[in-house]
Every structure is written in C-alpha cells, then in structure tokens.
Protein backbone atom coordinates (compact mmCIF):
# COMPACT_ATOMS: atom_id res chain seq x y z
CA UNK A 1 27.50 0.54 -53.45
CA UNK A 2 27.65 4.19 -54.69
CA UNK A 3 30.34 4.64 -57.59
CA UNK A 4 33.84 5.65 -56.23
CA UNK A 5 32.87 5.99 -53.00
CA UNK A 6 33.29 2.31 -51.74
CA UNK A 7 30.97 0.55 -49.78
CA UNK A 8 30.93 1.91 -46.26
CA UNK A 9 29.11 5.27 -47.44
CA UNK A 10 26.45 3.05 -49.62
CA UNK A 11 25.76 1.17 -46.76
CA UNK A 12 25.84 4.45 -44.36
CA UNK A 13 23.74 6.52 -47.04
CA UNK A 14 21.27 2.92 -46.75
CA UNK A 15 20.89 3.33 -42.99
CA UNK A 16 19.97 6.79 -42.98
CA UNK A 17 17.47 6.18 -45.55
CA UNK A 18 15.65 3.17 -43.39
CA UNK A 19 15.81 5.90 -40.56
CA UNK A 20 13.71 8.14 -41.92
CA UNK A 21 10.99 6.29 -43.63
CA UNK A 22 7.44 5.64 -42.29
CA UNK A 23 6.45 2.35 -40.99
CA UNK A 24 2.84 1.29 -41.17
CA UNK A 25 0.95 1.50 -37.97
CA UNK A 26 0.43 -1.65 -36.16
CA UNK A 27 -1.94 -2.28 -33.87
CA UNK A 28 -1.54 -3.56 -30.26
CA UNK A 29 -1.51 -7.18 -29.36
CA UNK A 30 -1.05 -9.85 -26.43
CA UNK A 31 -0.51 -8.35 -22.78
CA UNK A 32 -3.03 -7.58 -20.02
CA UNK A 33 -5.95 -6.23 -20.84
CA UNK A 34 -7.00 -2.49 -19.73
CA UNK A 35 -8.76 -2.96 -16.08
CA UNK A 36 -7.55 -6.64 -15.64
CA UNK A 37 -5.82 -6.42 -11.88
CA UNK A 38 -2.49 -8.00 -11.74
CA UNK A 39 -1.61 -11.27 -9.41
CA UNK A 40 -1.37 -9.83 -5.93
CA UNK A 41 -4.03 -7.32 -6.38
CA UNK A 42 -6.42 -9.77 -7.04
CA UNK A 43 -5.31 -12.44 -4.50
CA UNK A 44 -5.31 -9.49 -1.72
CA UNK A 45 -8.66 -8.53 -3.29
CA UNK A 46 -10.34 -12.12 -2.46
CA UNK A 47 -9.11 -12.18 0.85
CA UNK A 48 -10.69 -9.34 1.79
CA UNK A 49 -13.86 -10.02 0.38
CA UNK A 50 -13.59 -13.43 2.21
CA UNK A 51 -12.92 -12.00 5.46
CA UNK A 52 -15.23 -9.20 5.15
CA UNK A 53 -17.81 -12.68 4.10
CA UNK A 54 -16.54 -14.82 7.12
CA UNK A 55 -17.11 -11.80 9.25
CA UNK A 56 -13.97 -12.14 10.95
CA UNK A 57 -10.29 -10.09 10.56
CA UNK A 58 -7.50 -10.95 12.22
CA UNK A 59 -7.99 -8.04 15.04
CA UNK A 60 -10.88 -10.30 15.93
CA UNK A 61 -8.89 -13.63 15.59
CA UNK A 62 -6.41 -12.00 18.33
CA UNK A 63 -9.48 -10.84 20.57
CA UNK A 64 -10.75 -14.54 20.28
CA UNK A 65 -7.57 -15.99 21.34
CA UNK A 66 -7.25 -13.60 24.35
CA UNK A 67 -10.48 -13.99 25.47
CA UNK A 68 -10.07 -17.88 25.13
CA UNK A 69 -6.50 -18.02 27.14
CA UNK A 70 -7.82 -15.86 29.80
CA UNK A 71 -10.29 -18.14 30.28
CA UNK A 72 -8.40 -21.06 30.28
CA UNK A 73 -5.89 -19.57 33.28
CA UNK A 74 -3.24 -18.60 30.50
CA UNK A 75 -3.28 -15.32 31.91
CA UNK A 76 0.40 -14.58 30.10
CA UNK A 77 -0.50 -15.59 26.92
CA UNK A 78 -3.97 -13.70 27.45
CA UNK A 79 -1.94 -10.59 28.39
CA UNK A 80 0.50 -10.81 24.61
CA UNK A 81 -2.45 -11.62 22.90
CA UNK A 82 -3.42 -7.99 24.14
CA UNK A 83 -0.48 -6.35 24.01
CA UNK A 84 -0.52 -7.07 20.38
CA UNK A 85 -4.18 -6.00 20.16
CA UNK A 86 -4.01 -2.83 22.10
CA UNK A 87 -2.43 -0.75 19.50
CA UNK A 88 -5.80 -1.74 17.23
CA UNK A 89 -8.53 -1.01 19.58
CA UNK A 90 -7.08 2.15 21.75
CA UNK A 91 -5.22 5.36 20.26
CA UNK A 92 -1.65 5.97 21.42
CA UNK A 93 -1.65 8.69 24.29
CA UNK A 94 0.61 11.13 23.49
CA UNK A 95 1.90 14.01 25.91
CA UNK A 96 1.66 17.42 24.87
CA UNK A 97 3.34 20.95 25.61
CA UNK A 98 1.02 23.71 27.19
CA UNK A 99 1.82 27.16 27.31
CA UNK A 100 -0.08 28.90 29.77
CA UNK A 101 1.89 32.40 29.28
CA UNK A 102 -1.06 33.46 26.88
CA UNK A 103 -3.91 32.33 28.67
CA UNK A 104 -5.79 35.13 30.95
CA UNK A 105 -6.70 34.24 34.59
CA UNK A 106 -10.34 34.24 33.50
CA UNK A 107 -9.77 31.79 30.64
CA UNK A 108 -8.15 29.31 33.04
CA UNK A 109 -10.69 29.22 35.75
CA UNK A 110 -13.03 28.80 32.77
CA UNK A 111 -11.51 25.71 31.74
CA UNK A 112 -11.33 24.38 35.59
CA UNK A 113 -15.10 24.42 35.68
C-alpha cells in the first residue's frame, strides 16, 4: 500500500506494473504436430487409397448393380440404377441461344457443309 493513498491505487499502481513487464519466452508444447492430417482427412484419405487399391468406386458399384438387375429381368431397378449413374458418365445437354443477325450468308452455308 502506497502511504496516504489507501490501498486501491497500490494495488492499481501493482497491476500496471505486471502489465508492462517482460515474460520469458516459452517454447511450444503438446498439440498436433506441423503436417500431421486431422481425423477426417486421414480417414477420407484411406478410403481413397483403398478404393483406388480395390479398383472399384462407387460409379462402378452402381454400373455393376445395373448391369446385374438388367440381367436378372429387374428392368426398373436396372433403369434407377442408371438414372443415378447417368449424371456420372454423360455431360448435361444444355440449350443455347444463337444469334444469326451477325452471321453473313456465306458463313452459314459454310457451316451447313
């Protein structure tokens, strides 16, 4: 406590004091270490590498099981299994808008041939 001044300021004057002084510099400790993948990275990680091993992915698991319900007669489950594979295997046609208004006579019978 600072003479006449009671102890609130001595204790005030105290904290700014610890504010300002220099700690010694630690060094880092515990947690991951630099590199290390975390959980999910590494479980997706394995499954890749063990489909990429098996040689199958599950595009070709759907394939299998159309292929296998066509033959069987299961023609509607063949069909889904499809359905869901299509958007894999085949790009998504897409219509487009021509505009012919710039295009010469010559240019378009060009084109035709």
């Amino acid at each position: 406590m600072v003479a006449g001044l009671g102890p609130s300021v001595g204790n005030c004057r105290r904290a700014l004091f610890r504010k300002h002084t220099i700690m010694a510099i630690g060094r880092k400790t515990g947690g991951r270490a630099k590199g290390t993948p975390n959980r999910r990275t590494a479980e997706a990680k394995a499954l890749c590498e063990r489909l990429a091993t098996e040689g199958s992915t599950p595009l070709d698991v759907m394939l299998t099981a159309m292929r296998h319900a066509a033959k069987e007669g299961d023609f509607e489950q063949a069909v889904d299994f499809a359905a869901k594979a299509a958007p894999y295997v085949h790009p998504r046609l897409s219509a487009i808008e021509l505009d012919l208004k710039d295009v010469s006579d010559a240019e378009l019978q060009a084109a035709a041939r």
